[in-house]
N, C-alpha and C. Protein backbone atom coordinates (compact mmCIF):
# COMPACT_ATOMS: atom_id res chain seq x y z
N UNK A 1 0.84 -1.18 0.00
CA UNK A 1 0.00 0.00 0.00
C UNK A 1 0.89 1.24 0.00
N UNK A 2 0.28 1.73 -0.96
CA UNK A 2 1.44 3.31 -1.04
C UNK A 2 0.55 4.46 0.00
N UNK A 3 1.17 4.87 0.52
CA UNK A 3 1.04 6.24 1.74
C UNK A 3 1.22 7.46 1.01
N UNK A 4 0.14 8.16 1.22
CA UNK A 4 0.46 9.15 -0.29
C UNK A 4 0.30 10.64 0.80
N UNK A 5 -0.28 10.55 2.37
CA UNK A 5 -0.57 11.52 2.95
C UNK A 5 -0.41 11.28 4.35
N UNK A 6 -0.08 12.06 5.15
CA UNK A 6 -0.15 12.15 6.37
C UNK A 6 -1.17 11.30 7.26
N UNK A 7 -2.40 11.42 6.96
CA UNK A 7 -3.81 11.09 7.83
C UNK A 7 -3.63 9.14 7.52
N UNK A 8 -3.50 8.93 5.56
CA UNK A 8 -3.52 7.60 5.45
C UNK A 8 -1.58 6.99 6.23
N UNK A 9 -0.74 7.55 6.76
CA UNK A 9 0.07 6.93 7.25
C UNK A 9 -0.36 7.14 8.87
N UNK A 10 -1.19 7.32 9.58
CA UNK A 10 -1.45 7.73 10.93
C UNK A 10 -2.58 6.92 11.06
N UNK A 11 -3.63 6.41 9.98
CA UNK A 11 -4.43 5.20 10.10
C UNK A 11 -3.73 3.71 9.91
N UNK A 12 -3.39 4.08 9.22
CA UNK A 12 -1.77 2.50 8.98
C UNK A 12 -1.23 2.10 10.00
N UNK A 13 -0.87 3.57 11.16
CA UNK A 13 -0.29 3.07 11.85
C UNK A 13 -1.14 2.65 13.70
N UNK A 14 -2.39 2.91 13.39
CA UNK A 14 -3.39 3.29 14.37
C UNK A 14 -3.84 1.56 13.99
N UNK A 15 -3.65 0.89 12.99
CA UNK A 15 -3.98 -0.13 12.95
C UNK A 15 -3.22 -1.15 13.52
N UNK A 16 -1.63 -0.92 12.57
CA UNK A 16 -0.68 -1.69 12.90
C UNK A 16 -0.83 -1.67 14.59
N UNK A 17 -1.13 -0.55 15.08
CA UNK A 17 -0.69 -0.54 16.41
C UNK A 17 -1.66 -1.38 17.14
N UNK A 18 -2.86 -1.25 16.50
CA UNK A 18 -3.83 -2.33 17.60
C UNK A 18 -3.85 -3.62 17.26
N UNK A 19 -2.95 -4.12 16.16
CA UNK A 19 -2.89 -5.28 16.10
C UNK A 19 -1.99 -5.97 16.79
N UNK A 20 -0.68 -5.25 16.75
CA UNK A 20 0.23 -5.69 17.66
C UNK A 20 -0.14 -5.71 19.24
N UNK A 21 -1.12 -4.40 20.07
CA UNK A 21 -1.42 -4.67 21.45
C UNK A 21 -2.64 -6.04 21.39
N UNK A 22 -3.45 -6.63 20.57
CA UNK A 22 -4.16 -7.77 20.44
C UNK A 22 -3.50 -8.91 20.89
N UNK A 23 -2.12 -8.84 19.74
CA UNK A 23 -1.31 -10.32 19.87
C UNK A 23 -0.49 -10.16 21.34
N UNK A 24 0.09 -9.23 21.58
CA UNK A 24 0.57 -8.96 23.14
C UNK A 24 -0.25 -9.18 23.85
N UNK A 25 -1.50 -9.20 24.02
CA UNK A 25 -2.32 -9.37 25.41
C UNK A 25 -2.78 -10.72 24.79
N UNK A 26 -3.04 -11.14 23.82
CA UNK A 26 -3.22 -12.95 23.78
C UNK A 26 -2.03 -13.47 24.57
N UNK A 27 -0.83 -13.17 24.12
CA UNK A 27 0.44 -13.64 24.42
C UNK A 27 0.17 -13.65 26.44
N UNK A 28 0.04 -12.47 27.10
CA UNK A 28 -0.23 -12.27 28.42
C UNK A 28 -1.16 -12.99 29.14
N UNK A 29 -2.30 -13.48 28.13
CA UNK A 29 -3.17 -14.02 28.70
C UNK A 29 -2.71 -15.57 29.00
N UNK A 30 -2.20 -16.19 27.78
CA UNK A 30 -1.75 -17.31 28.01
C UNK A 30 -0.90 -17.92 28.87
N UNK A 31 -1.15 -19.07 29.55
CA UNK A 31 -0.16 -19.37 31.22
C UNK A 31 1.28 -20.70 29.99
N UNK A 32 2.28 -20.29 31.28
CA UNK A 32 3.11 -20.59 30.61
C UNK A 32 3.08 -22.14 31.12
N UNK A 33 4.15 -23.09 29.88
CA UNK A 33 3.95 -24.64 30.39
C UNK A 33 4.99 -24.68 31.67
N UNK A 34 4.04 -25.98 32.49
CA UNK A 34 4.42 -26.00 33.91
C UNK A 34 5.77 -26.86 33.51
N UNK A 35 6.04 -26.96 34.69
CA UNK A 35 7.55 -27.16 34.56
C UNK A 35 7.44 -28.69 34.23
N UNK A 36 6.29 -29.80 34.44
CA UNK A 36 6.49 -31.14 34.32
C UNK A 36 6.15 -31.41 32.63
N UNK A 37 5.98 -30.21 31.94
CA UNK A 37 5.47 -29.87 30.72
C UNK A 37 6.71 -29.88 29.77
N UNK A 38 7.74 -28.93 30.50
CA UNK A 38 8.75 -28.47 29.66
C UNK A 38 9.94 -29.45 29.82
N UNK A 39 9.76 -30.42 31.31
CA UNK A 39 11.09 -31.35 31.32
C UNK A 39 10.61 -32.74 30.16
N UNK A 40 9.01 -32.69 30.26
CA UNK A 40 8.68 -33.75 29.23
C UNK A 40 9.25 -33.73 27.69
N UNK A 41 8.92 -32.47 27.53
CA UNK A 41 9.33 -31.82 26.07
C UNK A 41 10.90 -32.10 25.95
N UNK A 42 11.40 -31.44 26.87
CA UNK A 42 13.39 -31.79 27.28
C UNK A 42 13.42 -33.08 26.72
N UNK A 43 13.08 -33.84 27.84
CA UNK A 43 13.43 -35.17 27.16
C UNK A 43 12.98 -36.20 26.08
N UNK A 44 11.73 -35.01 25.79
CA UNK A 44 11.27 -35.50 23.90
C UNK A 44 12.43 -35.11 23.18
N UNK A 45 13.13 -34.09 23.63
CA UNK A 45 14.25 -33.55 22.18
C UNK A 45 15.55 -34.22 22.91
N UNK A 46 16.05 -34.64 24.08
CA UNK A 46 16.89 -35.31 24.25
C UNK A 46 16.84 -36.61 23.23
N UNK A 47 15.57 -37.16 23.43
CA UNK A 47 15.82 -38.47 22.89
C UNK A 47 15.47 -38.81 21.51
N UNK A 48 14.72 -37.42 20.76
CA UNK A 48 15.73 -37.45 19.05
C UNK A 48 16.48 -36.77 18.73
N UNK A 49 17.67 -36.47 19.66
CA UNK A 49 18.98 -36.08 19.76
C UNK A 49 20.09 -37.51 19.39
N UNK A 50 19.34 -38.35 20.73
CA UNK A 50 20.24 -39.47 20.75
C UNK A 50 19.91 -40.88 19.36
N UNK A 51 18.53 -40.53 18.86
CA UNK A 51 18.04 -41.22 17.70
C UNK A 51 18.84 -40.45 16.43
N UNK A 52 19.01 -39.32 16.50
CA UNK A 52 19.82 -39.00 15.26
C UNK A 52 21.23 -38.74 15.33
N UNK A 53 21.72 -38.78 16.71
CA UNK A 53 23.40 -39.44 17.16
C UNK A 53 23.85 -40.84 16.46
N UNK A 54 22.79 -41.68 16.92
CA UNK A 54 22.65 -43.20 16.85
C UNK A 54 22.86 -43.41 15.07
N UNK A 55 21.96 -42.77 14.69
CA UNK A 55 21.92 -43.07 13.22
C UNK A 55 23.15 -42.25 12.09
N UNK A 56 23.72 -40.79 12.76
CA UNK A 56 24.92 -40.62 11.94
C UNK A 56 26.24 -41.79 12.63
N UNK A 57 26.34 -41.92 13.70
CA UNK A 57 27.42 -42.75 13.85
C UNK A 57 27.10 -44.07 13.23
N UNK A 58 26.03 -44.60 12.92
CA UNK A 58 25.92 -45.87 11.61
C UNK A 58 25.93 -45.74 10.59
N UNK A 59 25.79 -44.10 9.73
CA UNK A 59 26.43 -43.73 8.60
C UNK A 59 27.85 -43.42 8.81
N UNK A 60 28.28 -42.89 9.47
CA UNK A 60 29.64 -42.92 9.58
C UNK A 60 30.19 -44.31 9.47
N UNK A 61 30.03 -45.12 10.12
CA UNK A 61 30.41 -46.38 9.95
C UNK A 61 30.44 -47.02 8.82
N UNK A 62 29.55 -46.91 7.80
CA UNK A 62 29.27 -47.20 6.76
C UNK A 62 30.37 -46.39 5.21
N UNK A 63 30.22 -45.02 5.72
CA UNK A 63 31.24 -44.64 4.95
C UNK A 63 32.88 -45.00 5.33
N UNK A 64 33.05 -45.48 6.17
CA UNK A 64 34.69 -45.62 6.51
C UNK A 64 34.75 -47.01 6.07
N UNK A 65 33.54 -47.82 6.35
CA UNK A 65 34.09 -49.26 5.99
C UNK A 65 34.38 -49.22 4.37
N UNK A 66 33.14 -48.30 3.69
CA UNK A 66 33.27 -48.41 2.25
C UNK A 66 34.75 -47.47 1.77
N UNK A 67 35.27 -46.74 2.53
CA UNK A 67 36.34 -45.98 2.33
C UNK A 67 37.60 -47.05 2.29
N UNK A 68 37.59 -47.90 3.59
CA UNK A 68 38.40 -48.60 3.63
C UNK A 68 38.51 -49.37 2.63
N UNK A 69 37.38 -50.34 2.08
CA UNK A 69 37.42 -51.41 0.78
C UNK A 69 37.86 -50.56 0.24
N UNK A 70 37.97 -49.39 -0.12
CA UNK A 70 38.81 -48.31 -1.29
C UNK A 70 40.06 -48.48 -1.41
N UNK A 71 40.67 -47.98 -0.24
CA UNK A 71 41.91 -47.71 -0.01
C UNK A 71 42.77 -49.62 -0.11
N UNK A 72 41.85 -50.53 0.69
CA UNK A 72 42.78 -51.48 0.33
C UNK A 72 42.46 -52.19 -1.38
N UNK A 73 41.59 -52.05 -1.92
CA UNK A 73 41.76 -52.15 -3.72
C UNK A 73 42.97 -51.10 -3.98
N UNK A 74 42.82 -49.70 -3.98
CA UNK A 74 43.63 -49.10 -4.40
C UNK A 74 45.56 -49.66 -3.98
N UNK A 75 45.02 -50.02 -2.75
CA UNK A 75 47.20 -50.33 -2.25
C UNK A 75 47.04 -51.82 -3.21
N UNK A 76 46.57 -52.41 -3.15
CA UNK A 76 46.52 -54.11 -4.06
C UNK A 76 46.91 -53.54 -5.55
N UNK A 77 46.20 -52.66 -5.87
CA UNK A 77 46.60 -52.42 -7.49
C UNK A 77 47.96 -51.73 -7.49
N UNK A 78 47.87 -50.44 -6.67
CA UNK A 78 49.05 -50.54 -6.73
C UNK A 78 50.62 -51.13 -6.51
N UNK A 79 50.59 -52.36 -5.28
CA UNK A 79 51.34 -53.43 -5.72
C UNK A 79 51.64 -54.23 -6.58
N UNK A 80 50.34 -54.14 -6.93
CA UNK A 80 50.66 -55.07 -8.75
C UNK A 80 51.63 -53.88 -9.43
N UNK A 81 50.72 -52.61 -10.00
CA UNK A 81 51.25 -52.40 -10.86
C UNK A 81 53.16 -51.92 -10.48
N UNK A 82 53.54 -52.07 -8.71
CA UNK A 82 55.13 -51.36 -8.83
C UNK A 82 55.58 -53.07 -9.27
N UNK A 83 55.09 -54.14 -8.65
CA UNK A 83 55.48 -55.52 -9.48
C UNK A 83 56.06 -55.63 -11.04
N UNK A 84 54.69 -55.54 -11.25
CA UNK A 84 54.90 -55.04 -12.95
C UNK A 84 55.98 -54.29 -13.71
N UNK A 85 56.07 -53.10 -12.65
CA UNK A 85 57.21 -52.14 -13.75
C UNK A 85 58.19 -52.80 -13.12
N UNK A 86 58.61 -53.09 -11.54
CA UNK A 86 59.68 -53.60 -11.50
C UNK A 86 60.14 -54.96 -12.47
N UNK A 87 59.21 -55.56 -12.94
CA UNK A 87 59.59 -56.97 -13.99
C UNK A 87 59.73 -56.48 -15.21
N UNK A 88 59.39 -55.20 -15.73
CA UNK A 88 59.55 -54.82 -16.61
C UNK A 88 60.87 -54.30 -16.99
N UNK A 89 61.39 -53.10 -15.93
CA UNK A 89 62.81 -52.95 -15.30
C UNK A 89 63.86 -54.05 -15.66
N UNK A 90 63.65 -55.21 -15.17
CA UNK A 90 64.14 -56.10 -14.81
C UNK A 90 64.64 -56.76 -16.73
N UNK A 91 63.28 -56.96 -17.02
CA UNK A 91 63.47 -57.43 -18.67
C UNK A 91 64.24 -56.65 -19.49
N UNK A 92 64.42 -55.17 -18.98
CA UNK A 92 65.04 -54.30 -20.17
C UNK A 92 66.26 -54.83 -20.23
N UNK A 93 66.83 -54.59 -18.60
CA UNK A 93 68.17 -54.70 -18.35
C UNK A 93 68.56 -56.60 -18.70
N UNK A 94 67.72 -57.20 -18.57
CA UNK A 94 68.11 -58.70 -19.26
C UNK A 94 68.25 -58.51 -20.62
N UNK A 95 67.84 -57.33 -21.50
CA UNK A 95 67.63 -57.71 -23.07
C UNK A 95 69.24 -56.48 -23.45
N UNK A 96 69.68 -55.71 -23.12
CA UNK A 96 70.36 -54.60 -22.99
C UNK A 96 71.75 -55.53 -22.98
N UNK A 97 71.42 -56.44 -21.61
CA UNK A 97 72.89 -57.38 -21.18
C UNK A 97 73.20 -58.38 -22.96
N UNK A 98 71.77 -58.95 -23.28
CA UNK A 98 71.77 -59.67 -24.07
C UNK A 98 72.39 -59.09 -25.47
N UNK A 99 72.14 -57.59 -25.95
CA UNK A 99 72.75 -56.59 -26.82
C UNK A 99 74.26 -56.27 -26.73
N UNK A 100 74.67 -56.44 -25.61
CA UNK A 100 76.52 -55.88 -25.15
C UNK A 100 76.99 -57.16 -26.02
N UNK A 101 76.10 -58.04 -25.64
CA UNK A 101 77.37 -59.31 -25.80
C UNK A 101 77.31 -59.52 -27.40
C-alpha cells in the first residue's frame, strides 16, 4: 500500500498498532507450560537427539568401511602395478645385457 498523505500513514499506523497490542495481550493471557510440561518436552528432544546421534554414527560407519574397501583395492593395485614395472625394469636390463654381448 502506497502512503500518499499524512492522515492515510497515521491510520496505517493506528492499525498496525492495535494489532500488535491484540497479539501482546493474547500472548499475556496465556499461562506458561508448567515445569512437568517443559522437562517432558526436554526429554522429547533429548531423545531425538540421541536417535539422530545413533543413526549418523551408523552412517559414519558405513562410509569408513566403504572408504576402507577403497583404499585397500587401491594399495593391491598398486602393488601389482610397482610388481609389474619392477619386472619390466628387470626385462630391459636382461635384453640390454643380451645386446653388449
Amino acid at each position: 500500500m502506497e502512503i500518499k498523505d499524512f492522515d492515510q500513514a497515521m491510520k496505517q499506523h493506528k492499525e498496525i498498532s492495535t494489532a500488535l497490542m491484540a497479539r501482546i495481550e493474547k500472548i499475556r493471557k496465556e499461562k506458561p507450560p508448567t515445569t512437568a510440561v517443559t522437562i517432558k518436552e526436554q526429554g522429547k528432544r533429548v531423545a531425538q537427539a540421541k536417535r539422530e546421534l545413533t543413526a549418523v554414527k551408523k552412517e559414519m560407519d558405513l562410509v569408513v568401511a566403504s572408504l576402507n574397501k577403497k583404499i585397500q583395492s587401491r594399495s593391491k593395485t598398486v602393488e601389482r602395478l610397482e610388481h609389474e614395472l619392477q619386472e619390466m625394469k628387470e626385462k630391459v636390463k636382461e635384453q640390454e645385457k643380451i645386446k653388449k654381448k
